[in-house]
C-alpha atoms as a PDB file:
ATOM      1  CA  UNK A   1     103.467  84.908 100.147  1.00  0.00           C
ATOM      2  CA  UNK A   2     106.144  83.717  97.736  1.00  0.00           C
ATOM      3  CA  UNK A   3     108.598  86.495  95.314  1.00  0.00           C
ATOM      4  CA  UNK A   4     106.301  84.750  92.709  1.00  0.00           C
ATOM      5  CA  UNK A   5     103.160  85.416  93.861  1.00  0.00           C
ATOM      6  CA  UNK A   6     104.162  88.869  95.330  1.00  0.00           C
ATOM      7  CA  UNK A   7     105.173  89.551  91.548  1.00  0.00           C
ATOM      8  CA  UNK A   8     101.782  88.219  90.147  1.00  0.00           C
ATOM      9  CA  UNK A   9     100.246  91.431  88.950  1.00  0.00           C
ATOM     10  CA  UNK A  10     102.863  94.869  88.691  1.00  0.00           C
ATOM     11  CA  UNK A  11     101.979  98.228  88.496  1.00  0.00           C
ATOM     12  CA  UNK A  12     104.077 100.730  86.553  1.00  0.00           C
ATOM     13  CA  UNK A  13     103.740 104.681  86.551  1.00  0.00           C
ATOM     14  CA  UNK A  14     105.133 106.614  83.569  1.00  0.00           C
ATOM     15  CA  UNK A  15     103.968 110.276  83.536  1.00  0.00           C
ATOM     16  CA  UNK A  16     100.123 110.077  83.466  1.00  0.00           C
ATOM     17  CA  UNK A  17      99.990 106.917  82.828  1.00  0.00           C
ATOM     18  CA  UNK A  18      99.921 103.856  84.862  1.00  0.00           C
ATOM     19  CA  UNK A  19     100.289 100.431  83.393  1.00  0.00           C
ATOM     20  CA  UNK A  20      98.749  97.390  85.377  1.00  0.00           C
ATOM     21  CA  UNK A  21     101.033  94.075  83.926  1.00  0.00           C
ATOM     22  CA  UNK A  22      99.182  90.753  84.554  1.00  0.00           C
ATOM     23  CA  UNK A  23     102.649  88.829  85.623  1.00  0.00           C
ATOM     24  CA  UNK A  24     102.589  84.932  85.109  1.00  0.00           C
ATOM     25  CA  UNK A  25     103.355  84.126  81.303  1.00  0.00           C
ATOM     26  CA  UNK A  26     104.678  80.761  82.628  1.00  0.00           C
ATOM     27  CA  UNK A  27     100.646  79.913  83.022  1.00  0.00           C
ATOM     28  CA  UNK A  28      99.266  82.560  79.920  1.00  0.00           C
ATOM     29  CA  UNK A  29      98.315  84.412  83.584  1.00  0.00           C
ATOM     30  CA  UNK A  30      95.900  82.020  84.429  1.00  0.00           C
ATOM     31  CA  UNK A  31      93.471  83.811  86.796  1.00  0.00           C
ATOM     32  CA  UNK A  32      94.707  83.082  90.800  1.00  0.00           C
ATOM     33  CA  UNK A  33      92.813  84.494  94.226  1.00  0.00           C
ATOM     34  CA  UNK A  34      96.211  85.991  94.517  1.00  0.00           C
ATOM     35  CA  UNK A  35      96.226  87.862  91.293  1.00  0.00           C
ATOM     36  CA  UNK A  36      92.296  89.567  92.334  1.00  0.00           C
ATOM     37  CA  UNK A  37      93.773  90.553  95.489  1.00  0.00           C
ATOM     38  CA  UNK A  38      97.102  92.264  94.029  1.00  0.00           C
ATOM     39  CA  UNK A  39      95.073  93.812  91.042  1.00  0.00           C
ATOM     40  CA  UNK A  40      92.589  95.134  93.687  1.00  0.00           C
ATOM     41  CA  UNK A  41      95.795  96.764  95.820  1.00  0.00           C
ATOM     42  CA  UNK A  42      97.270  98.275  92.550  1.00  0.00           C
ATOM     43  CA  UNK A  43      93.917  99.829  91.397  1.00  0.00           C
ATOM     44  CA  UNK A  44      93.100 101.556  94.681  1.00  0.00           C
ATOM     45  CA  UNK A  45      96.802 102.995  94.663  1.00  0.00           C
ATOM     46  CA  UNK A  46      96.166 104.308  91.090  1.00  0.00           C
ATOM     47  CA  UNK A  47      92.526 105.515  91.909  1.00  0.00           C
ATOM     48  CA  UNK A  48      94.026 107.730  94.860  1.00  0.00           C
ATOM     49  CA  UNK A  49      96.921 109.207  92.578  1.00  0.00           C
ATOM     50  CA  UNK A  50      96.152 112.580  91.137  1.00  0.00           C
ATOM     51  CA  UNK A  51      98.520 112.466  88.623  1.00  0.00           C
ATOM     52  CA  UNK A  52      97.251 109.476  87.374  1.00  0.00           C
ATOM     53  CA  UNK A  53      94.726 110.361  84.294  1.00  0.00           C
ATOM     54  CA  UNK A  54      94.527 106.729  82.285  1.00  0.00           C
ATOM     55  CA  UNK A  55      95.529 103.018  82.920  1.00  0.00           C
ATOM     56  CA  UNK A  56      96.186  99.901  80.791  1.00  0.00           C
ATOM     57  CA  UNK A  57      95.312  96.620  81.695  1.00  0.00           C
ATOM     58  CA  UNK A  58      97.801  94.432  79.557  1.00  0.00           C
ATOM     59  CA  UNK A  59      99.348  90.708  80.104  1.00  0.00           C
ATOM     60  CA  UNK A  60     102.907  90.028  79.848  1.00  0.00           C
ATOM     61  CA  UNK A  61     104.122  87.079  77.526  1.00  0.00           C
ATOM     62  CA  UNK A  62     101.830  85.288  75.360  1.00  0.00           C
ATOM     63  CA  UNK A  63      98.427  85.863  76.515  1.00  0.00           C
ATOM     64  CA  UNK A  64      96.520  88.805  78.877  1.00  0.00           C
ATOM     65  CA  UNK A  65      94.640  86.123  80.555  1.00  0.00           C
ATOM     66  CA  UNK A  66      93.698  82.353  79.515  1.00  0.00           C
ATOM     67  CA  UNK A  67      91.413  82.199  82.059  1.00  0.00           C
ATOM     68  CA  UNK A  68      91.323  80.544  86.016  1.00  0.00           C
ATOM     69  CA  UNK A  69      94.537  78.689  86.686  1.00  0.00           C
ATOM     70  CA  UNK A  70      93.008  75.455  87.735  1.00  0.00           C
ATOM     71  CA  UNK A  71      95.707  74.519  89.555  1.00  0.00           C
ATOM     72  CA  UNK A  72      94.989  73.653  93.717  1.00  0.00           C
ATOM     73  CA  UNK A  73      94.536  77.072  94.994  1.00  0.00           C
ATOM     74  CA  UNK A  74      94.888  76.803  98.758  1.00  0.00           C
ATOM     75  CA  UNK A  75      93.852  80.755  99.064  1.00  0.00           C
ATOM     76  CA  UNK A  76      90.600  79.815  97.344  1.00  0.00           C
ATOM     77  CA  UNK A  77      89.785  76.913  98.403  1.00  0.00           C
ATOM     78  CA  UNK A  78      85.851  77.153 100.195  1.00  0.00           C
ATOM     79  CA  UNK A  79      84.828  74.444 102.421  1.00  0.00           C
ATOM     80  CA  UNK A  80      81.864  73.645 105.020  1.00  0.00           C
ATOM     81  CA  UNK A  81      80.450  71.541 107.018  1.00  0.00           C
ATOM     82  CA  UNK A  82      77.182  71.098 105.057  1.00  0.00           C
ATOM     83  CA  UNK A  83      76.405  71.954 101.847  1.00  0.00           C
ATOM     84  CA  UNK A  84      73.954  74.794 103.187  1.00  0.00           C
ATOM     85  CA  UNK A  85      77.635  76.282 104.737  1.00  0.00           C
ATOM     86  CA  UNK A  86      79.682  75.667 102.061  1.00  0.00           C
ATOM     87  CA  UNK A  87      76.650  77.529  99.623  1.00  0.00           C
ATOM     88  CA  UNK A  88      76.669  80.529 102.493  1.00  0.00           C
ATOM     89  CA  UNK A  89      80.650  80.528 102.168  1.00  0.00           C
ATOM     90  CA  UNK A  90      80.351  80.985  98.751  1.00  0.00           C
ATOM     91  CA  UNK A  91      78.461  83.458  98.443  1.00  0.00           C
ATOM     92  CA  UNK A  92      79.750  85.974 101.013  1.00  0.00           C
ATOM     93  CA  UNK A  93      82.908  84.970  98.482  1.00  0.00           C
ATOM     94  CA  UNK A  94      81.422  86.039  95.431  1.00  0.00           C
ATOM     95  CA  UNK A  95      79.878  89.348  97.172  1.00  0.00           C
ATOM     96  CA  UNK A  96      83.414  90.085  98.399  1.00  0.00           C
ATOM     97  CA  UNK A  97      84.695  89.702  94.693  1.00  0.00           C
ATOM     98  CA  UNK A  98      82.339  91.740  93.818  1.00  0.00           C
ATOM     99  CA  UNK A  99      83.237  94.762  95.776  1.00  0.00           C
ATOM    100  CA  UNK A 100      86.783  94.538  94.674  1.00  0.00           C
ATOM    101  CA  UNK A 101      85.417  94.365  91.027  1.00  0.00           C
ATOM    102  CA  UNK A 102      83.216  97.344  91.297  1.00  0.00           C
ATOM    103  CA  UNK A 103      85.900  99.188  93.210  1.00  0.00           C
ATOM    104  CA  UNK A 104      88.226  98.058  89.817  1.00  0.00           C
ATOM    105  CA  UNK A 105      85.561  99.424  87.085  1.00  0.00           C
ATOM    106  CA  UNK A 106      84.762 102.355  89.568  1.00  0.00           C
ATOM    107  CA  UNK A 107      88.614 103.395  89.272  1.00  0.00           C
ATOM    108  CA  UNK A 108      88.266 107.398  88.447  1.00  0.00           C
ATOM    109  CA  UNK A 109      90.813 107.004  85.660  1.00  0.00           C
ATOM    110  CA  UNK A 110      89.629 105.442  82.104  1.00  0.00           C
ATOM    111  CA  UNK A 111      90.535 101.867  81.836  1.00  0.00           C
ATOM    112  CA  UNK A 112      92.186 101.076  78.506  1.00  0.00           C
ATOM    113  CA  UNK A 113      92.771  97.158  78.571  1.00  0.00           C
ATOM    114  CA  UNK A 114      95.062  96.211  75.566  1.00  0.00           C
ATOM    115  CA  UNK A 115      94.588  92.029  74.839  1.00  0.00           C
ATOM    116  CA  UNK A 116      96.504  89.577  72.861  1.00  0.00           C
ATOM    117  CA  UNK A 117      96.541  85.781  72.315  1.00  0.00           C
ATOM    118  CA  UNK A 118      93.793  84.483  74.812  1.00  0.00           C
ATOM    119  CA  UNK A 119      91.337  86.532  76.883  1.00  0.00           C
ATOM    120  CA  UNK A 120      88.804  83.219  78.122  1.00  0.00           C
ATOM    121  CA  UNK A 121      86.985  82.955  81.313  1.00  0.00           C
ATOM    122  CA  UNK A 122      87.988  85.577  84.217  1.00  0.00           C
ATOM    123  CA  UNK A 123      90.392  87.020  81.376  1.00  0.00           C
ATOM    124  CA  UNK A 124      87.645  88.235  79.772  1.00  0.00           C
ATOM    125  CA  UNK A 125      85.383  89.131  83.210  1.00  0.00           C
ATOM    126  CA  UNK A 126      88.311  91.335  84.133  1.00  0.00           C
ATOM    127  CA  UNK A 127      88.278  93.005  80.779  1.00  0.00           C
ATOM    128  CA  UNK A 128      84.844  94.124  80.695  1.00  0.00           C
ATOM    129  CA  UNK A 129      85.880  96.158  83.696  1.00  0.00           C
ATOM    130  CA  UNK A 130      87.705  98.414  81.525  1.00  0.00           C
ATOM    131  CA  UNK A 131      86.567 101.652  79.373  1.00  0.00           C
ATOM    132  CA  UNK A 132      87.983 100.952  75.788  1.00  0.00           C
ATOM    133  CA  UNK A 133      88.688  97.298  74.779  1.00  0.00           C
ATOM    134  CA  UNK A 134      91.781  97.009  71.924  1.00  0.00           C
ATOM    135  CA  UNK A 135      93.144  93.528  70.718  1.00  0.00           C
ATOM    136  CA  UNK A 136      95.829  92.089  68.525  1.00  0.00           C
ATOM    137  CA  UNK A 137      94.512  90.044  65.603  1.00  0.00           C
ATOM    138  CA  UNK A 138      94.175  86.873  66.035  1.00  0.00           C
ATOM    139  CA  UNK A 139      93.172  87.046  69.857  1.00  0.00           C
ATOM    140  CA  UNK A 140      91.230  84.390  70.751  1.00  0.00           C
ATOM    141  CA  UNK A 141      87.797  85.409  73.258  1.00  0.00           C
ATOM    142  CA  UNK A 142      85.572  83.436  75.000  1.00  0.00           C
ATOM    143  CA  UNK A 143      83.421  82.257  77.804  1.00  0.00           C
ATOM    144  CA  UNK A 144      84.161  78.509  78.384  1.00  0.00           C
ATOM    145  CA  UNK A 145      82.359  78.181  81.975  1.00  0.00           C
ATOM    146  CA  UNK A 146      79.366  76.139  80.964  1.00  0.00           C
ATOM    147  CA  UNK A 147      81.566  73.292  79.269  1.00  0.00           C
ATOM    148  CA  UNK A 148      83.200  72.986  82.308  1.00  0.00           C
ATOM    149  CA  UNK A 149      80.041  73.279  84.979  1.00  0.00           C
ATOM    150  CA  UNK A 150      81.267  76.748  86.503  1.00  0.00           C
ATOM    151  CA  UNK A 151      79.019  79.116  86.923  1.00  0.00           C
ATOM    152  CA  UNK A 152      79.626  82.716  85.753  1.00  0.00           C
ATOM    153  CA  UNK A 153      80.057  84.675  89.112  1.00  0.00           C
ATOM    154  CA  UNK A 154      81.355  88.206  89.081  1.00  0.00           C
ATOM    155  CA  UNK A 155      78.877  89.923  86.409  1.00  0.00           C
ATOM    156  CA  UNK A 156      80.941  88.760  82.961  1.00  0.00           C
ATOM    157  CA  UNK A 157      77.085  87.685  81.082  1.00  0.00           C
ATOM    158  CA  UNK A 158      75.644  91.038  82.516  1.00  0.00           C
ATOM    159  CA  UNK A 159      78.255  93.205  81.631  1.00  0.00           C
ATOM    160  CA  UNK A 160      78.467  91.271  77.998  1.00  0.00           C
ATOM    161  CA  UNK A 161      74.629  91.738  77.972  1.00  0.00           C
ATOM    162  CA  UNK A 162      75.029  95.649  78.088  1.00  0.00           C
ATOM    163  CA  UNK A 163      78.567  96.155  75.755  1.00  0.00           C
ATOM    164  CA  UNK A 164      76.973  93.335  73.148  1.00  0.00           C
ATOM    165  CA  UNK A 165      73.137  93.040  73.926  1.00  0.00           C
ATOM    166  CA  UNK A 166      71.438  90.215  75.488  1.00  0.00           C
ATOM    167  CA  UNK A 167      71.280  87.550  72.347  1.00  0.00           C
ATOM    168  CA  UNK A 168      75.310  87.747  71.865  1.00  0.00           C
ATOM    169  CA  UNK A 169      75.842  87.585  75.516  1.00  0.00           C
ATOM    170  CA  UNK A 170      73.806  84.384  75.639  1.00  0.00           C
ATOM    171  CA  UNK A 171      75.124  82.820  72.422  1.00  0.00           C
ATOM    172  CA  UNK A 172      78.681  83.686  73.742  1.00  0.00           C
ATOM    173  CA  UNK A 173      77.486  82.151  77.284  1.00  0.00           C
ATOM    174  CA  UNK A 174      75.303  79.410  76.733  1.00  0.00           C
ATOM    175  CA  UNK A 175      77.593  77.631  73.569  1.00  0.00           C
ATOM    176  CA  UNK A 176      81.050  78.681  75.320  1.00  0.00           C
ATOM    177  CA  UNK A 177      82.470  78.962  71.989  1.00  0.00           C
ATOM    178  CA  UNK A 178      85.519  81.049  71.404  1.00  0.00           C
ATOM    179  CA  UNK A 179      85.829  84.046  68.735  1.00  0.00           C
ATOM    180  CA  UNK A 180      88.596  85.961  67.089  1.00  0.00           C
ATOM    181  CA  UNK A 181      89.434  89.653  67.763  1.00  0.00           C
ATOM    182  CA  UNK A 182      87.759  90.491  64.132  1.00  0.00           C
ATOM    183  CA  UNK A 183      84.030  89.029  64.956  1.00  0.00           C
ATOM    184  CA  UNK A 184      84.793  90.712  69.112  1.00  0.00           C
ATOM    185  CA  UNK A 185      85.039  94.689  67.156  1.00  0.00           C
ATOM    186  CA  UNK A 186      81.992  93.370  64.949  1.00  0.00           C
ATOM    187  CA  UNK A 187      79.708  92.235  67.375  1.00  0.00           C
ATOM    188  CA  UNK A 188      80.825  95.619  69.691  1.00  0.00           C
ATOM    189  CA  UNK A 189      82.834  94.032  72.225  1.00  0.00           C
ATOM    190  CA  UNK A 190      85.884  95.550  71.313  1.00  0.00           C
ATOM    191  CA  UNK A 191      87.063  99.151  69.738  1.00  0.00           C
ATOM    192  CA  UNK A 192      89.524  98.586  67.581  1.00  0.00           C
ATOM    193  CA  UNK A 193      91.893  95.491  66.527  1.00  0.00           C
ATOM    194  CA  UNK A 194      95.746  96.140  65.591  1.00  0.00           C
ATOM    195  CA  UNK A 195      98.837  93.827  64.318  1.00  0.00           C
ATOM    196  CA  UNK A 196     100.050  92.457  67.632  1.00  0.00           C
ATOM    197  CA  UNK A 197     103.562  93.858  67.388  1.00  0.00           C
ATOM    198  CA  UNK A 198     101.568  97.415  67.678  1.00  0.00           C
ATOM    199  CA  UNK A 199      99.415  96.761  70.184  1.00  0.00           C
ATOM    200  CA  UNK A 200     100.949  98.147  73.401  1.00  0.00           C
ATOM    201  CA  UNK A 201     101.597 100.904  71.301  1.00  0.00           C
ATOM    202  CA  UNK A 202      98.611 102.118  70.216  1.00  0.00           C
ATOM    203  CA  UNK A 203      97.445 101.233  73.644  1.00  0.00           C
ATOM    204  CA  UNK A 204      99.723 104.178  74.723  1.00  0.00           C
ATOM    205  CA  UNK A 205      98.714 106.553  72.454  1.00  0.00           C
ATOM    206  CA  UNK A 206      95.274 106.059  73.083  1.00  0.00           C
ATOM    207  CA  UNK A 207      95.919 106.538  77.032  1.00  0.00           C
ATOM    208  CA  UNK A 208      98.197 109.258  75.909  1.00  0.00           C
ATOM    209  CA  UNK A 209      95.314 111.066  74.440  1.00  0.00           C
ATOM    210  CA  UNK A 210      92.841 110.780  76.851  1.00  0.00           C
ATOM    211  CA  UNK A 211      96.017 111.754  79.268  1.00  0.00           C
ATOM    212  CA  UNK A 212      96.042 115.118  77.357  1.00  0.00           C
ATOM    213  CA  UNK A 213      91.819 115.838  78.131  1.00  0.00           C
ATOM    214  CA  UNK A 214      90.989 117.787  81.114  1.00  0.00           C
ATOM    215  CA  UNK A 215      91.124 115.294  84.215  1.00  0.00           C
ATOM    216  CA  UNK A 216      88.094 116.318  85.762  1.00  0.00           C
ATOM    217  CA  UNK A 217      85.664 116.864  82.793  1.00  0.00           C
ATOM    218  CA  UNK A 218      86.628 112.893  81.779  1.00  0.00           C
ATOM    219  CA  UNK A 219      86.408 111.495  85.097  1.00  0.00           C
ATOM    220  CA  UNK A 220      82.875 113.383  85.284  1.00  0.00           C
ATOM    221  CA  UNK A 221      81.887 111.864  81.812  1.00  0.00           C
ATOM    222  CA  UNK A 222      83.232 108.462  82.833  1.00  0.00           C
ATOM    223  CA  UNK A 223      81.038 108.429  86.003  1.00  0.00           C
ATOM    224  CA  UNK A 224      77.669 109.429  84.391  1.00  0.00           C
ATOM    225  CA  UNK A 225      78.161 107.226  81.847  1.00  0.00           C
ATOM    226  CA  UNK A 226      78.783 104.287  83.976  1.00  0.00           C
ATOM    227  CA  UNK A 227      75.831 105.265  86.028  1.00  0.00           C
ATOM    228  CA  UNK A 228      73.085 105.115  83.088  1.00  0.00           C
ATOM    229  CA  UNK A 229      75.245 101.427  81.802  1.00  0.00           C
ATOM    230  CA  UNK A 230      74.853 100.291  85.396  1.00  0.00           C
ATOM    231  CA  UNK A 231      71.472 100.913  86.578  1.00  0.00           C
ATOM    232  CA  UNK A 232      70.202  97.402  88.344  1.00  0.00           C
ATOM    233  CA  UNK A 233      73.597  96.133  87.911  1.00  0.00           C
ATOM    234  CA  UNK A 234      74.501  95.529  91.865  1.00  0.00           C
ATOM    235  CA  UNK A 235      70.786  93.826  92.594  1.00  0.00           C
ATOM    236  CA  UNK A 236      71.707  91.801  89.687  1.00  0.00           C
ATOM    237  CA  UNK A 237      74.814  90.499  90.807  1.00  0.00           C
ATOM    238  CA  UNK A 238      73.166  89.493  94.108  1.00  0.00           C
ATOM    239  CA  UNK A 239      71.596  87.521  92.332  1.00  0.00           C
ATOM    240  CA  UNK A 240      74.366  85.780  90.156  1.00  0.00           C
ATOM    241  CA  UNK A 241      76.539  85.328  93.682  1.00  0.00           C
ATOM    242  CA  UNK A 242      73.282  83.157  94.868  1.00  0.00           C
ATOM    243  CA  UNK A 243      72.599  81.440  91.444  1.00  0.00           C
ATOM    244  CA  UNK A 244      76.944  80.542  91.506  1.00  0.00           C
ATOM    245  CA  UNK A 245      77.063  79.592  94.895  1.00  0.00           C
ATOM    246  CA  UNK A 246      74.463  77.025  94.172  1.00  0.00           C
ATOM    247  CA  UNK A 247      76.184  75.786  91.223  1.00  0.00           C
ATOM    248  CA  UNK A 248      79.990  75.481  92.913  1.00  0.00           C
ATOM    249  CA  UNK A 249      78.451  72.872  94.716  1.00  0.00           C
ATOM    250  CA  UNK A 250      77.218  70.777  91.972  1.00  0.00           C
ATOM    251  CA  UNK A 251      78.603  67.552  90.740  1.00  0.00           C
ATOM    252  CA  UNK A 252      78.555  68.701  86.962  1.00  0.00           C
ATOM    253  CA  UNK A 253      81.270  71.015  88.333  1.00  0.00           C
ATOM    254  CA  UNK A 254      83.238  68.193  89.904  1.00  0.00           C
ATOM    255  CA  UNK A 255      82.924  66.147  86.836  1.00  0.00           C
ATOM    256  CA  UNK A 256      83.373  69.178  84.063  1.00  0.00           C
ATOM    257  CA  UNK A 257      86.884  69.341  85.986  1.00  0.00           C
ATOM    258  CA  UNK A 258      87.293  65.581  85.929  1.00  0.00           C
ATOM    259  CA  UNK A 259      87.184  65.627  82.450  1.00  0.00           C
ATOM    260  CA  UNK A 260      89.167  68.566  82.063  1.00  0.00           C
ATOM    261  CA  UNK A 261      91.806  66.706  83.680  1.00  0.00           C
ATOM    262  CA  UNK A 262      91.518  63.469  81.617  1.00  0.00           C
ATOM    263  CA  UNK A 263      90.964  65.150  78.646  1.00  0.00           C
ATOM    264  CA  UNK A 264      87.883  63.673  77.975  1.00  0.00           C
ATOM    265  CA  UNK A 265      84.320  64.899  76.852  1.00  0.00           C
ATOM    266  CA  UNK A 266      82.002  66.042  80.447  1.00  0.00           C
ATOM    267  CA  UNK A 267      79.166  63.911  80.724  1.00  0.00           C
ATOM    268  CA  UNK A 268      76.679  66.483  83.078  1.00  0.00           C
ATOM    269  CA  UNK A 269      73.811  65.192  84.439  1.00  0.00           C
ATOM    270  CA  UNK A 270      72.614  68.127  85.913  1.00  0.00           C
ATOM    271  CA  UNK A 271      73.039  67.219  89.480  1.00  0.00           C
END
């Protein structure tokens, strides 16, 4: 592993409070298999630290997360020998990402993730793994996967689905369209929305003050909560990480990044 990618997500510990720094404002941390595996290692440090008692989830530079780097990623890469494999390797992908993203939301410790500039794509299906959602105005939010052929594969349109209800997760979803950190705290998504030179700030104080509760009595409340929000939620994404592993081996997907190269309108024949 390169200093670079060793670097790619950094934990910090101040008192109570841990801060989790996506690390790669060269590419507005675009989303890498390297950066799930180092946020994964961070979070289980912090959820077996007892004097941990709230995170945030913040990006350094100009964005928290613009969505997946798409980039070669040799880490990622899935092959096969047959398209039956390479749907099998998939999958057993996707389930593995999805035990390192339930370990993530299952993190004792409320989540506060604090977002500025963009938060598209896996920016925003690591954010709904977090407790209280803040923004600076002006961040931009959205779920861009179906203009591109990629399936949504780690529970982002199910966990929308409970935070917004099902009708905004599917108009979010199905149109891909971005929206601004105003019509995100309308339509529930987020908490609260601050100038973005006081963002990190009130991120702190709002970790600060949960900090200050009794540790055991919010890490109770945070569990049975989750619980009720959660019910079905691991059948369900059995099923998305069969419905994706389908769809990664479509040719919309090949040509939705074709087109994303050229800069050129997709034309998806649903093949």
């Amino acid at each position: 592993m390169s200093e670079e990618a060793a670097d790619a997500v950094l934990l910090e510990i101040d008192g109570h409070v841990a801060t989790v720094t996506f690390n790669r404002p060269d590419r507005l941390n675009a989303w890498s298999w390297e950066m799930g595996q180092q946020l994964h290692r961070h979070m289980e440090s912090v959820a077996a630290n007892p004097d941990v008692r709230a995170v945030i989830l913040r990006g350094a530079g100009r964005a928290f997360c613009a969505g997946v780097d798409l980039k070669p990623d040799v880490g990622g890469r899935i092959v096969g020998r047959s398209p039956a494999e390479k749907v099998l390797n998939y999958y057993q992908r996707y389930r593995g990402s999805h035990r390192r993203t339930r370990a993530i939301e299952e993190t004792p410790q409320p989540i506060i993730v604090a977002m500025h500039g963009y938060c598209l794509g896996a920016g925003l299906e690591v954010a709904m793994l977090g407790d209280v959602r803040i923004a600076a105005e002006g961040t931009q939010l959205g779920c861009p996967e179906a203009r591109i052929g990629v399936p949504i594969d780690c529970g982002l349109d199910m966990r929308l689905a409970a935070e917004v209800g099902p009708a905004w997760a599917k108009w979010l979803t199905f149109t891909g369209r971005r929206i601004d950190a105003a019509r995100a705290a309308q339509i529930g998504l987020l908490q609260e929305v601050f100038p973005a030179d006081q963002l990190f700030v009130e991120a702190r104080k709002i970790a600060d003050e949960i900090a200050a509760n009794a540790p055991i009595a919010v890490q109770a409340i945070k569990r049975t909560i989750d619980m009720f929000a959660d019910r079905g939620l691991d059948d369900a994404l059995r099923f998305e990480a069969m419905n994706a592993a389908v769809g990664f081996v479509s040719e919309d997907l090949i040509e939705g990044f074709a087109a994303g190269r050229d800069k050129r309108a997709p034309r998806f024949e649903g093949k």
